[in-house]
C-alpha atoms as a PDB file:
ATOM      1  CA  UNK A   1     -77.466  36.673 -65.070  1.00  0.00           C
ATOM      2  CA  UNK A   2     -76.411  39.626 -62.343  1.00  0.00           C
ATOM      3  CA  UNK A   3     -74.490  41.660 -63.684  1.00  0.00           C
ATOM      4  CA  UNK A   4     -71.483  41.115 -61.165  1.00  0.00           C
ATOM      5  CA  UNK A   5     -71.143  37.722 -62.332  1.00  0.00           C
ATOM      6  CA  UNK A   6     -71.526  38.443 -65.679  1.00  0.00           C
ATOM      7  CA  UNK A   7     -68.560  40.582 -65.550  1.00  0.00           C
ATOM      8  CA  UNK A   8     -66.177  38.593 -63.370  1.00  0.00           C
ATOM      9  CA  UNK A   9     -67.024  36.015 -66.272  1.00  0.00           C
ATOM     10  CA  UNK A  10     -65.776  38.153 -68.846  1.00  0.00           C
ATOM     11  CA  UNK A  11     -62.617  38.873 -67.116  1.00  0.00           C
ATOM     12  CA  UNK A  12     -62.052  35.068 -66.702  1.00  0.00           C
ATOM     13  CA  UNK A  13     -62.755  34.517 -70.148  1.00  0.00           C
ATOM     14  CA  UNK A  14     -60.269  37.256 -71.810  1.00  0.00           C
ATOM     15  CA  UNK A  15     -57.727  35.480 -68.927  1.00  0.00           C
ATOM     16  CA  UNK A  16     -58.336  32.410 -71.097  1.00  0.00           C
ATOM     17  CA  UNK A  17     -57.923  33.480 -74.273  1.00  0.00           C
ATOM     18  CA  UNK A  18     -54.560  35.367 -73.091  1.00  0.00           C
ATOM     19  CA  UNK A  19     -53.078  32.365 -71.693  1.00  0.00           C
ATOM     20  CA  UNK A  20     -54.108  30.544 -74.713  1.00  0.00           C
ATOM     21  CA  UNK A  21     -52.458  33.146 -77.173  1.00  0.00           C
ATOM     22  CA  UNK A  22     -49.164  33.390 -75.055  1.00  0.00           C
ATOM     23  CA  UNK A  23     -49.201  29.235 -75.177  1.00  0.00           C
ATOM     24  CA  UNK A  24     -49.359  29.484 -79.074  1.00  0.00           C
ATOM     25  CA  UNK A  25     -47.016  28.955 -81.725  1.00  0.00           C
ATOM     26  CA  UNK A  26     -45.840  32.479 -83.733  1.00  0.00           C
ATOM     27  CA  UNK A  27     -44.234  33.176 -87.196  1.00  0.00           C
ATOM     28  CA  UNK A  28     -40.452  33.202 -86.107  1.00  0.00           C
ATOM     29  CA  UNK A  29     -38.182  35.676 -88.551  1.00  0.00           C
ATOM     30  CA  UNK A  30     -35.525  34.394 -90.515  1.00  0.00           C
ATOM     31  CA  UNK A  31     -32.923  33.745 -88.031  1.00  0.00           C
ATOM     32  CA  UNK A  32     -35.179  31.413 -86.047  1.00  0.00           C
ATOM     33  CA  UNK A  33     -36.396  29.511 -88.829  1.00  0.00           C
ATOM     34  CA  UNK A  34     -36.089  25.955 -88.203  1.00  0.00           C
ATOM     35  CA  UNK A  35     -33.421  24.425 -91.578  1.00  0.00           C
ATOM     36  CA  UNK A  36     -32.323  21.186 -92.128  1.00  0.00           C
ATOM     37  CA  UNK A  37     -29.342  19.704 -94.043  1.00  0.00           C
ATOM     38  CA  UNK A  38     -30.421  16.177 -95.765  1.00  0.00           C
ATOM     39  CA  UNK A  39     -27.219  14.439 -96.217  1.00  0.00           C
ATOM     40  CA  UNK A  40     -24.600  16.732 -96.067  1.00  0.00           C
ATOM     41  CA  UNK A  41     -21.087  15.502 -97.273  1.00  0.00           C
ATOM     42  CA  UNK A  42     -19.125  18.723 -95.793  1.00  0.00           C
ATOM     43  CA  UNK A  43     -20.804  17.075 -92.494  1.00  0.00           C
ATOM     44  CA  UNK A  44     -19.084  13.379 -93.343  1.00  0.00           C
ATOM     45  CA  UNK A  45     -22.833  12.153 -94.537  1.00  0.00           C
ATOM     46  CA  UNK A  46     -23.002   9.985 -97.098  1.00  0.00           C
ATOM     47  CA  UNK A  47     -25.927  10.512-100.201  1.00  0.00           C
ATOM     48  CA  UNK A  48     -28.086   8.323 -99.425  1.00  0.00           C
ATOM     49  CA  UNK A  49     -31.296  10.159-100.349  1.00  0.00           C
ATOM     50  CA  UNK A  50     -32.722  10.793 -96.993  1.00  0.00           C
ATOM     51  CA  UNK A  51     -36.135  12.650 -96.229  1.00  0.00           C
ATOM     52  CA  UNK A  52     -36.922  14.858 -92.904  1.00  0.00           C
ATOM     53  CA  UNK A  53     -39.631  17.479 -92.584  1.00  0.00           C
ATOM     54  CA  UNK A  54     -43.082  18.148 -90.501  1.00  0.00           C
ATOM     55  CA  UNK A  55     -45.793  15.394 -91.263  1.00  0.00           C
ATOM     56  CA  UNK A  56     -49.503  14.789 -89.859  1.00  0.00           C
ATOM     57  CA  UNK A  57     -49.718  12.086 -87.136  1.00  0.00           C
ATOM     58  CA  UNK A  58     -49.387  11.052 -83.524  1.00  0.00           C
ATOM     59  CA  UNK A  59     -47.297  13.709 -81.618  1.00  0.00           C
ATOM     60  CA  UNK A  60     -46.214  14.089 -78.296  1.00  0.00           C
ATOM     61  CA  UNK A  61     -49.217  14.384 -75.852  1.00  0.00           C
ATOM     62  CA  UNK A  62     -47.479  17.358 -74.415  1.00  0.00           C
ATOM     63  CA  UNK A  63     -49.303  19.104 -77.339  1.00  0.00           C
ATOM     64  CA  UNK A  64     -52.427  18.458 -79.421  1.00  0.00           C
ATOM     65  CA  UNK A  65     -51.778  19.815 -82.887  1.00  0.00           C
ATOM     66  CA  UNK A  66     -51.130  16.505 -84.360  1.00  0.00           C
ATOM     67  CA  UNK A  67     -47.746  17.675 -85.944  1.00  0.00           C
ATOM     68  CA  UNK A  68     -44.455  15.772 -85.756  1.00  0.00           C
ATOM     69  CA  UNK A  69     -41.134  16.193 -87.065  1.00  0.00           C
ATOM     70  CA  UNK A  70     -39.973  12.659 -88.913  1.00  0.00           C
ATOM     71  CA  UNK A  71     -37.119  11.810 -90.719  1.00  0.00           C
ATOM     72  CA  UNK A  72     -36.449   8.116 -92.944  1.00  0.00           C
ATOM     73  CA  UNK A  73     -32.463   8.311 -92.876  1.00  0.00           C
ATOM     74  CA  UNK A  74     -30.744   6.251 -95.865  1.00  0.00           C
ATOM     75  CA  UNK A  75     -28.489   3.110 -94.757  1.00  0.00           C
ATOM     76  CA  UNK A  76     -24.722   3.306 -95.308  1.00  0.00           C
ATOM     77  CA  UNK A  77     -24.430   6.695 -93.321  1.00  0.00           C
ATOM     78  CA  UNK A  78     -26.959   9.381 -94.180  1.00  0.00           C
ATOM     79  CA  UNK A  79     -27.714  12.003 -92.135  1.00  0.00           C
ATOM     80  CA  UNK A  80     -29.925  14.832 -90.938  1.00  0.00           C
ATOM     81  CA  UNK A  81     -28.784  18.122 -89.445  1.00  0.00           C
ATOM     82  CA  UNK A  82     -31.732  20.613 -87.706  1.00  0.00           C
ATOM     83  CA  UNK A  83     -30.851  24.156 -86.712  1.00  0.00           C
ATOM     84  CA  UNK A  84     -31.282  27.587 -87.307  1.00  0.00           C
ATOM     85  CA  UNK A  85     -29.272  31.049 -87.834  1.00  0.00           C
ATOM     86  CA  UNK A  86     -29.979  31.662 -84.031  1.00  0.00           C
ATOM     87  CA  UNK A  87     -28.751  28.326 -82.370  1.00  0.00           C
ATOM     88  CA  UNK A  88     -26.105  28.260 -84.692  1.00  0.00           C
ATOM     89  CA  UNK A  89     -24.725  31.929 -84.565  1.00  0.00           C
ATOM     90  CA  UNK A  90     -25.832  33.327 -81.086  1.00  0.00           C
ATOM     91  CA  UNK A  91     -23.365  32.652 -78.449  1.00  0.00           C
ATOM     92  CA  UNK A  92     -24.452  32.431 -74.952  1.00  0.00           C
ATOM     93  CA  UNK A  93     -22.329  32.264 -71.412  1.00  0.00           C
ATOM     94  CA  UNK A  94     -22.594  28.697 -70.574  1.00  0.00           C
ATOM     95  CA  UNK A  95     -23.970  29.794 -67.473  1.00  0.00           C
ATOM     96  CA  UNK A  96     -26.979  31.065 -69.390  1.00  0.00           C
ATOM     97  CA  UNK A  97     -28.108  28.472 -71.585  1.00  0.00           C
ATOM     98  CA  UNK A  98     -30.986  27.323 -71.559  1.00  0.00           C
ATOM     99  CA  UNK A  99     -33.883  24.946 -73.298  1.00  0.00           C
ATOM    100  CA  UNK A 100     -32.093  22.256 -75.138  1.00  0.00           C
ATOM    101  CA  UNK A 101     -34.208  19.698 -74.888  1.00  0.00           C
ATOM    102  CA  UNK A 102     -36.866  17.298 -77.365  1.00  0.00           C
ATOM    103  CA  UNK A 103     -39.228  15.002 -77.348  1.00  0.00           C
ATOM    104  CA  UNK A 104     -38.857  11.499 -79.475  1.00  0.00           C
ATOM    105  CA  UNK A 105     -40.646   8.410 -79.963  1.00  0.00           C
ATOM    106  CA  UNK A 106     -39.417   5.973 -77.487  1.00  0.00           C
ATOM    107  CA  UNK A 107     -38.742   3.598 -80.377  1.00  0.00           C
ATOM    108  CA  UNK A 108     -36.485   6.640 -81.918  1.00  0.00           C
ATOM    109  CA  UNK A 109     -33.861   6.991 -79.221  1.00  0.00           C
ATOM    110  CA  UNK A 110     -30.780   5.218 -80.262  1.00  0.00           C
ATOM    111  CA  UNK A 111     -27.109   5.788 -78.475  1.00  0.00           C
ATOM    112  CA  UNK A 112     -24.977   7.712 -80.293  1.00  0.00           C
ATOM    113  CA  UNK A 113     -27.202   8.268 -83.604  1.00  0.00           C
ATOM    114  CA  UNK A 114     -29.607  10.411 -82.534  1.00  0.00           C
ATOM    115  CA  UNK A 115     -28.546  13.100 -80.624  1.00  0.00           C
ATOM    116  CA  UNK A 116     -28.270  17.052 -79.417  1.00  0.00           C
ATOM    117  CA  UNK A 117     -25.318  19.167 -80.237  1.00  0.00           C
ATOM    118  CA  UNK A 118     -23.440  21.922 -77.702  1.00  0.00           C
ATOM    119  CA  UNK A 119     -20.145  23.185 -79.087  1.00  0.00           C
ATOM    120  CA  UNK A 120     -18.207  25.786 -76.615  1.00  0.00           C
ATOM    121  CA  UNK A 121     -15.640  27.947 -76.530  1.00  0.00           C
ATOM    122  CA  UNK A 122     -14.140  27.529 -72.826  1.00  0.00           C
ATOM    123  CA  UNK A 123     -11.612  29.884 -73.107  1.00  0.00           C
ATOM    124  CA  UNK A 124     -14.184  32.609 -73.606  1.00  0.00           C
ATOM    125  CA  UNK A 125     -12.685  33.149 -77.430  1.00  0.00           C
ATOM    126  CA  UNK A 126     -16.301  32.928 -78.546  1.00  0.00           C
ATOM    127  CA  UNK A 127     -15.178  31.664 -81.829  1.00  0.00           C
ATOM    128  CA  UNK A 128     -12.971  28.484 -81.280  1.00  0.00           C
ATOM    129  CA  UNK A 129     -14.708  25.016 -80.024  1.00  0.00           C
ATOM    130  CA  UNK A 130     -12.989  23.458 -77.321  1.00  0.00           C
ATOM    131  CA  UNK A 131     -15.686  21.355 -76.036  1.00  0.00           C
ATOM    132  CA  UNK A 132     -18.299  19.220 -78.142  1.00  0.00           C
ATOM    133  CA  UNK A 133     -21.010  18.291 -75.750  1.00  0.00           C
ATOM    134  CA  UNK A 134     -23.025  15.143 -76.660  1.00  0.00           C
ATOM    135  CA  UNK A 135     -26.222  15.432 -75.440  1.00  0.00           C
ATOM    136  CA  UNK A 136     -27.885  12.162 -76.213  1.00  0.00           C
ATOM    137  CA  UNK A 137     -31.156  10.873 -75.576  1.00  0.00           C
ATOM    138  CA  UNK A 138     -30.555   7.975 -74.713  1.00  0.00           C
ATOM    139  CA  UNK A 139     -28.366   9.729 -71.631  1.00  0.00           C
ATOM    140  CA  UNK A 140     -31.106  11.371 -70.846  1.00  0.00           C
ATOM    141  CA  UNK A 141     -34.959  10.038 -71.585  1.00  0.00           C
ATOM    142  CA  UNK A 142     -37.573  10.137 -69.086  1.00  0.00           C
ATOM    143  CA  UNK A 143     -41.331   9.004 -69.685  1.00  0.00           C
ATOM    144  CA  UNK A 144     -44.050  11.496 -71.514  1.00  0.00           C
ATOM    145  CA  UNK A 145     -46.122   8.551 -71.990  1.00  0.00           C
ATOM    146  CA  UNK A 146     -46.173   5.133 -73.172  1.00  0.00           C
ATOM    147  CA  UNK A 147     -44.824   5.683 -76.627  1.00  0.00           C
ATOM    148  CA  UNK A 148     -43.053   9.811 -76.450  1.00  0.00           C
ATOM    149  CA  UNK A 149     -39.967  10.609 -73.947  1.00  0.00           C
ATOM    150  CA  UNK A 150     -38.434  14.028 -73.200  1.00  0.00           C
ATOM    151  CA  UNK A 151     -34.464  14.344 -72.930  1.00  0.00           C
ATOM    152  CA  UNK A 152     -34.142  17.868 -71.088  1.00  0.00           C
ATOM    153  CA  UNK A 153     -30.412  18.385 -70.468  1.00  0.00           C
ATOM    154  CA  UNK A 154     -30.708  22.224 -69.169  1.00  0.00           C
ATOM    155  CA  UNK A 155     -33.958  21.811 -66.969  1.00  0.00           C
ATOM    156  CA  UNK A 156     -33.869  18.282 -65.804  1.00  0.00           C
ATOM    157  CA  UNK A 157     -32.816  18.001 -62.230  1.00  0.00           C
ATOM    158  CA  UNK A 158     -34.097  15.370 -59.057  1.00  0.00           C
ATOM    159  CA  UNK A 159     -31.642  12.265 -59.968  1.00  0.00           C
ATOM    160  CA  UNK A 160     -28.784  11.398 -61.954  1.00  0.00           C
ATOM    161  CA  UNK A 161     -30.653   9.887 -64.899  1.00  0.00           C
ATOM    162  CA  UNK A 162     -29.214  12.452 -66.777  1.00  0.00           C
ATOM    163  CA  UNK A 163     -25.943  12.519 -68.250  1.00  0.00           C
ATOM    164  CA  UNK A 164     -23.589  14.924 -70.904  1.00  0.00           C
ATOM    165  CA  UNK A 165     -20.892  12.995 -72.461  1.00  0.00           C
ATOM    166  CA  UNK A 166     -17.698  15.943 -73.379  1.00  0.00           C
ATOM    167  CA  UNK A 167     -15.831  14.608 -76.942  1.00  0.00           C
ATOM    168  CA  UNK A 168     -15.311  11.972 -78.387  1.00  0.00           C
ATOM    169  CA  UNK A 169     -13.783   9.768 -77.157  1.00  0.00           C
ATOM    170  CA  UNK A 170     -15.180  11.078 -73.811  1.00  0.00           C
ATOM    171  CA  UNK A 171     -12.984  13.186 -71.683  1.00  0.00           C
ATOM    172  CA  UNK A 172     -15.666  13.978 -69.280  1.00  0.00           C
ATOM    173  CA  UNK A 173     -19.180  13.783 -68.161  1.00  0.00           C
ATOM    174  CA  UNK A 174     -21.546  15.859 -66.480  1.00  0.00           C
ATOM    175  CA  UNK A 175     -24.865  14.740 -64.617  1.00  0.00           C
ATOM    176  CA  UNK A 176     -27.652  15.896 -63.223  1.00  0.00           C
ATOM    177  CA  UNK A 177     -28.436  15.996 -59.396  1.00  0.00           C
ATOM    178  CA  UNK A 178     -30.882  16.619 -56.807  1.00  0.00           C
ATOM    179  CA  UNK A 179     -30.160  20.563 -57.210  1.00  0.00           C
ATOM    180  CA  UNK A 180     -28.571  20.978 -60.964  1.00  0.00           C
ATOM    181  CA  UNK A 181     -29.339  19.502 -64.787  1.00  0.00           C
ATOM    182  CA  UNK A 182     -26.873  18.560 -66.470  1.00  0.00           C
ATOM    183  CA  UNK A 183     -25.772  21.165 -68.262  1.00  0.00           C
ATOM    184  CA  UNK A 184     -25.707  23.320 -65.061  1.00  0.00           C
ATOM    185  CA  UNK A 185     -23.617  21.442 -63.666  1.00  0.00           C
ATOM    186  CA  UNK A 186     -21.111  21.750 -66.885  1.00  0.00           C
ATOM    187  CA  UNK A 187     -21.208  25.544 -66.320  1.00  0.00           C
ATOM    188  CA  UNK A 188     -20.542  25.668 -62.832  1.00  0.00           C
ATOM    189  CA  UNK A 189     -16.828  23.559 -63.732  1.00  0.00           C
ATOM    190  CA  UNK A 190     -16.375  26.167 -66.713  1.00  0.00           C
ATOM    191  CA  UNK A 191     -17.952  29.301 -65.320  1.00  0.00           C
ATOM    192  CA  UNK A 192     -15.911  31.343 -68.461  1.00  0.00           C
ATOM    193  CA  UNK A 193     -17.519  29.491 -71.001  1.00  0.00           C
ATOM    194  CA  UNK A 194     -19.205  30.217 -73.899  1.00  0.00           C
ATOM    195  CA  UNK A 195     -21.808  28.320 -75.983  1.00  0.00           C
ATOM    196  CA  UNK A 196     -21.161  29.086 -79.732  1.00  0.00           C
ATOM    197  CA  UNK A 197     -23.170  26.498 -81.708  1.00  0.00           C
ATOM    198  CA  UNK A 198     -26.534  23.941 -81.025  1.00  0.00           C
ATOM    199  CA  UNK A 199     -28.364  21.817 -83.289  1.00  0.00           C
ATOM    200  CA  UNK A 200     -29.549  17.854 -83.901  1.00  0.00           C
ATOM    201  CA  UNK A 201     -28.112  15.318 -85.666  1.00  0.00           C
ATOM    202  CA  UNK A 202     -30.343  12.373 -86.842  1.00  0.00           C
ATOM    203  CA  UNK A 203     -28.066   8.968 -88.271  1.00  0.00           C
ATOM    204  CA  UNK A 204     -30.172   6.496 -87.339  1.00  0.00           C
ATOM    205  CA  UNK A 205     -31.477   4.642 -90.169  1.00  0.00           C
ATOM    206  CA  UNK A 206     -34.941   4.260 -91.031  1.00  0.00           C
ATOM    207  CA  UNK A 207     -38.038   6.199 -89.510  1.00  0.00           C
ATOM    208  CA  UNK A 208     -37.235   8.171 -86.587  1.00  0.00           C
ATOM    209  CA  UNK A 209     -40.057  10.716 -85.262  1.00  0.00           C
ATOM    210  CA  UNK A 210     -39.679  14.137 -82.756  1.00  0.00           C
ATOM    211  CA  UNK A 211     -41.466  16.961 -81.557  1.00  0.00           C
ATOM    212  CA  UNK A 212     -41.308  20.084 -79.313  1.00  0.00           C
ATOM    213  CA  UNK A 213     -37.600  20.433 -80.310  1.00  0.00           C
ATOM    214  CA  UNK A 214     -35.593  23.368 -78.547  1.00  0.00           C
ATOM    215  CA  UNK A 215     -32.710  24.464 -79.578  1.00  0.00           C
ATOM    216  CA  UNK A 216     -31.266  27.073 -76.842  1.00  0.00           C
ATOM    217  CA  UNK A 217     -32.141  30.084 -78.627  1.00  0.00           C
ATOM    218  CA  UNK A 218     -35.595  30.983 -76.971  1.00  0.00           C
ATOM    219  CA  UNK A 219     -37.735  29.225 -79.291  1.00  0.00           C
ATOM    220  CA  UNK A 220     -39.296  25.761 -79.478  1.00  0.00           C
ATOM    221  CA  UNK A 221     -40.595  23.788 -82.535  1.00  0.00           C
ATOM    222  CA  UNK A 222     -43.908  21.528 -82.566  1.00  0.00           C
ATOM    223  CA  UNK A 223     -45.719  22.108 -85.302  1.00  0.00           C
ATOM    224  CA  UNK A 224     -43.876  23.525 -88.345  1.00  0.00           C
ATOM    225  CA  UNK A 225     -40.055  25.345 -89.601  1.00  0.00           C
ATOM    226  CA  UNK A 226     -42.022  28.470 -89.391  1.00  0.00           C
ATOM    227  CA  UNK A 227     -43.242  29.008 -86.493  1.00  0.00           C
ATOM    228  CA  UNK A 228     -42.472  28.285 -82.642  1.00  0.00           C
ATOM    229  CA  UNK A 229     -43.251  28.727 -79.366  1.00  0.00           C
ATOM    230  CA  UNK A 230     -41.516  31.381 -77.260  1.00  0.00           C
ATOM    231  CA  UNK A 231     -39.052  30.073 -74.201  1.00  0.00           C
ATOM    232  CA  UNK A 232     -38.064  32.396 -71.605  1.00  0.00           C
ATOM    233  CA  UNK A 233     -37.592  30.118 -68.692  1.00  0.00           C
ATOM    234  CA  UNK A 234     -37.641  26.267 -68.601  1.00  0.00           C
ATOM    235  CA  UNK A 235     -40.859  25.765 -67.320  1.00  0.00           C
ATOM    236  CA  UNK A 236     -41.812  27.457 -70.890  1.00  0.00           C
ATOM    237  CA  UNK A 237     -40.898  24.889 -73.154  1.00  0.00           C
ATOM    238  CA  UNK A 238     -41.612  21.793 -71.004  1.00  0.00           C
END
């Protein structure tokens, strides 16, 4: 082999192996460990003996690491609560948020059970919730394949398919457009606003299955609690 070629081959190849290590799931540190509340009464869930962790299966095609995050939620009104210290303790200007967005099992969305959690301060006061955005799937699910969908309520823009219900009962709602997602569009009618909490909550009962799970604090789950991969922009955790 000349040795030209041999060496614009090795470049290539350490390209490769770069792209693949930025693509790949780190340790996180404590604060961006993902944590999960089975059940919680101080939440108004009752103890029905729910399960929810990472399990071995069919994922999301988005990803090939055959890792899923399922939950079997208790009838009579158990529940499941995913976070961590960083989604649930780093405020961001409303202006700034973004990746909050999942992937589910088609067969998993379900109005009003399983859904995404924004609270904000729109006053600014960083500490007081005026708004509780609902951001539900099933608002919000487009096509990953036959089986997976992906509700993307900060990077989702083209149509209106997706929506952000404000309360409950709703006082408002917020779509996306040709130009804005969802939650952009939010920000630009509360430009002072500032996001103080984000996490899931999972009611429906029985088996309900997700993956690449982003909670607005740069990181993205697929594989395990422990470790995640890194989003800067939207087009990072996709």
């Amino acid at each position: 082999m000349p040795k030209r070629l041999a060496s614009v081959l090795a470049v290539m190849l350490g390209m490769l192996v770069f792209a693949a290590a930025a693509t790949a799931e780190t340790r996180v540190d404590a604060s961006q460990r993902l944590r999960m509340q089975i059940d919680p009464n101080q939440s108004g869930c009752a103890s029905v003996d729910s399960i929810a962790g990472w399990v071995t299966g069919q994922d999301s095609p988005s990803d090939s690491n055959q890792h899923l995050f399922h939950t079997n939620v208790g009838a009579g009104g158990g529940c499941v609560l995913v976070f961590s210290n960083a989604s649930f303790n780093r405020h961001v200007a409303v202006g700034n948020q973004k990746n909050i967005s999942m992937q589910l099992r088609s067969t998993s969305v379900a109005l009003g059970l399983n859904y995404m959690v924004a609270e904000v301060s729109t006053d600014g006061d960083n500490s007081t919730t005026e708004d509780t955005l609902f951001l539900d799937p099933a608002d919000c699910n487009h096509p990953v394949n036959g089986t997976w969908v992906r509700a993307d309520f900060t990077g989702f823009t083209g149509d209106n398919t997706c929506t952000i219900v404000v309360d409950s009962p709703p006082s408002a709602t917020y779509a996306s457009d040709a130009d804005h997602s969802a939650f952009q569009n939010y920000a630009l009618a509360h430009p002072g606003a500032v996001v103080i909490h984000k996490y899931v909550v999972i009611a429906n009962p029985g088996d309900s299955r997700f993956d690449r799970i982003a909670l607005g604090a740069s990181k993205m789950y697929d594989n395990d609690s422990s470790h995640a991969v890194s989003c800067t922009t939207e087009a990072s955790c996709s």
